[in-house]
Protein backbone atom coordinates (compact mmCIF):
# COMPACT_ATOMS: atom_id res chain seq x y z
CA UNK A 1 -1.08 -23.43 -2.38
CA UNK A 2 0.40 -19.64 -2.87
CA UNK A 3 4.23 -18.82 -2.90
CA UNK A 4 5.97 -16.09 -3.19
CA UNK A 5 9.39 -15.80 -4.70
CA UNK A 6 11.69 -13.38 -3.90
CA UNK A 7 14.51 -12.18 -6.44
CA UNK A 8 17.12 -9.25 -7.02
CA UNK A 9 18.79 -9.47 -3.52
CA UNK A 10 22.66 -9.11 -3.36
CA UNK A 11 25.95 -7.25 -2.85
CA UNK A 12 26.43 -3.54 -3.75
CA UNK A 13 28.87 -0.59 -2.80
CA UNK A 14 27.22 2.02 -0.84
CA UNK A 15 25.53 4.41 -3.20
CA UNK A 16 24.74 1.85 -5.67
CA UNK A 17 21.18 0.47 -6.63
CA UNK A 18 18.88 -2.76 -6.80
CA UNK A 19 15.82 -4.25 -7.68
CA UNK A 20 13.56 -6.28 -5.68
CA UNK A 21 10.97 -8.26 -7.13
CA UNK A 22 8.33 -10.57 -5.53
CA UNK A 23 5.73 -12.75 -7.54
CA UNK A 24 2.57 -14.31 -6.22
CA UNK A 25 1.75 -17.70 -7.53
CA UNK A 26 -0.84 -20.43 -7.12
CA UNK A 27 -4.45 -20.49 -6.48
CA UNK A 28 -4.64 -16.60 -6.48
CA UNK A 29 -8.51 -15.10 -6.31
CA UNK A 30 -7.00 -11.32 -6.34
CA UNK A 31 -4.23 -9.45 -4.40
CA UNK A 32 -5.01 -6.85 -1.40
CA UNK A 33 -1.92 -4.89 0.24
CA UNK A 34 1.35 -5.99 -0.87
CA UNK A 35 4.35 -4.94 1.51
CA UNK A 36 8.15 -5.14 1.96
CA UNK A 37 9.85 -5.54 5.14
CA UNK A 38 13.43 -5.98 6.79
CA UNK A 39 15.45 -7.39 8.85
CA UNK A 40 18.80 -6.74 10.31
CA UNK A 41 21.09 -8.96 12.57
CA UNK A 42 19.93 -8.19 16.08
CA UNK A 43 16.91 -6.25 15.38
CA UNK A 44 13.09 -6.71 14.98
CA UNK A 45 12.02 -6.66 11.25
CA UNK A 46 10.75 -3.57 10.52
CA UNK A 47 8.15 -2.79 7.68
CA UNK A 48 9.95 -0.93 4.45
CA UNK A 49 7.06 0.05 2.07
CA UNK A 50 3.81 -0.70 1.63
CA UNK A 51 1.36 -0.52 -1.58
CA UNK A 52 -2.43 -1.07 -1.50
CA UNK A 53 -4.23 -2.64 -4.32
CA UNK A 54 -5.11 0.82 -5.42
CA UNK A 55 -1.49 1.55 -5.71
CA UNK A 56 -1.07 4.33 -2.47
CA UNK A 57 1.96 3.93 -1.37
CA UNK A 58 3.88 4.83 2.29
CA UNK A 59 7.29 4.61 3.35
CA UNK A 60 9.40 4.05 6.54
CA UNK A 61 11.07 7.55 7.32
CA UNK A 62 14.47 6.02 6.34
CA UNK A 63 14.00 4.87 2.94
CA UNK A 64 11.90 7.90 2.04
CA UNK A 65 13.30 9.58 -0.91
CA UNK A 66 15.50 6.58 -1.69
CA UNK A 67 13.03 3.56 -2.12
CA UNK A 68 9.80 3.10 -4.65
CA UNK A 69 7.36 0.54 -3.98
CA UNK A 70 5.76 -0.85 -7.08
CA UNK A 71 3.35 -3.60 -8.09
CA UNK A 72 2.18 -5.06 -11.16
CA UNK A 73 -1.02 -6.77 -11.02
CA UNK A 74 -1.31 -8.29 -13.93
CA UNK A 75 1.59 -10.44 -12.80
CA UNK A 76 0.87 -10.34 -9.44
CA UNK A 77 4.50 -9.03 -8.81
CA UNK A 78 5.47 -6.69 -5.98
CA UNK A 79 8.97 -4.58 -6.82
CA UNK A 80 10.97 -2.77 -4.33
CA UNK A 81 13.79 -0.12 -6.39
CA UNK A 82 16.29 0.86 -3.74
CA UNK A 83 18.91 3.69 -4.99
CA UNK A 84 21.12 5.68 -3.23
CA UNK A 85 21.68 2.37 -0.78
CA UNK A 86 23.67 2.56 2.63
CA UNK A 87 25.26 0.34 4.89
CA UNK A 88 22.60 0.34 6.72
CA UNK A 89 19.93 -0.61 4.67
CA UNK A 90 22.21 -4.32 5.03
CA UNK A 91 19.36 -6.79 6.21
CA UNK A 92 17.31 -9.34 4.52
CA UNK A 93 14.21 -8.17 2.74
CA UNK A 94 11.12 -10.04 3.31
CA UNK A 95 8.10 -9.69 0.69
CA UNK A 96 4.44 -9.76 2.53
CA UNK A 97 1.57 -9.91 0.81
CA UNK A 98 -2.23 -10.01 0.98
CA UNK A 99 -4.34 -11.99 -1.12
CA UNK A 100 -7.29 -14.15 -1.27
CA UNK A 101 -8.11 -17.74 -1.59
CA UNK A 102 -11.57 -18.45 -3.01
CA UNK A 103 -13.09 -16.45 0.07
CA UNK A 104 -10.41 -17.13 2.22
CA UNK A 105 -8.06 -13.92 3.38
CA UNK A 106 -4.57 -14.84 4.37
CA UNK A 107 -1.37 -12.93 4.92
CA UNK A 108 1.64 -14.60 3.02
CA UNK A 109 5.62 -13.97 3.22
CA UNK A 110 8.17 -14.88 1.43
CA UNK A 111 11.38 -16.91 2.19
CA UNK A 112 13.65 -13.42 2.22
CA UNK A 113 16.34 -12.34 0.43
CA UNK A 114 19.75 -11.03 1.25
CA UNK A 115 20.88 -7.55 0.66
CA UNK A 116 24.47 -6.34 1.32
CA UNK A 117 25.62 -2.46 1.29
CA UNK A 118 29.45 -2.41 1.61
CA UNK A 119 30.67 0.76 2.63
């Protein structure tokens, strides 16, 4: 079994900053992509960031500038720093990751976590 665990979500005035983190547990054989997405009331979830195991990164065009995407492996732990937050980065933030089983490849997300800009 592999869960994920989401943490760091929550209210904040527009301008303000938070810290998303994500860990990986269970029968983990090694990590592969890890990504962040998001969605907001009424729209499709849309993917945030994205880090590969070697640690290249890529942004959506909105968050560029704003948002870092970092991992550490070692505690197979995804992190998301958002500064410089709007209104409408309001959505909830789903972590995706990756990983492998024994020899089995699966693509895991976690249970998504709330994140409020108030304006």
């Amino acid at each position: 079994q592999v869960q994920l665990v989401e943490s760091g979500g929550g209210l904040v005035q527009a301008g303000g900053s938070l810290r998303l983190s994500c860990a990986a547990s269970g029968s983990i054989t090694s990590i592969g992509g890890m990504n962040w997405y998001r969605q907001a009331p009424g729209k499709q979830r849309e993917l945030v960031a994205r880090i590969t195991s070697s640690g290249s990164t890529n942004y959506a065009d909105s968050v560029k500038g704003r948002f870092t995407i970092s991992r550490d492996n070692a505690k197979n732990t995804e992190y998301l720093q958002m500064n410089s937050l709007k209104p409408e980065d309001t959505a909830v933030y789903y972590c995706n990751v990756d990983l492998w089983v024994g020899v089995r490849y699966k693509n895991y997300w976690g249970q998504g976590i709330q994140v409020t800009v108030s304006s």
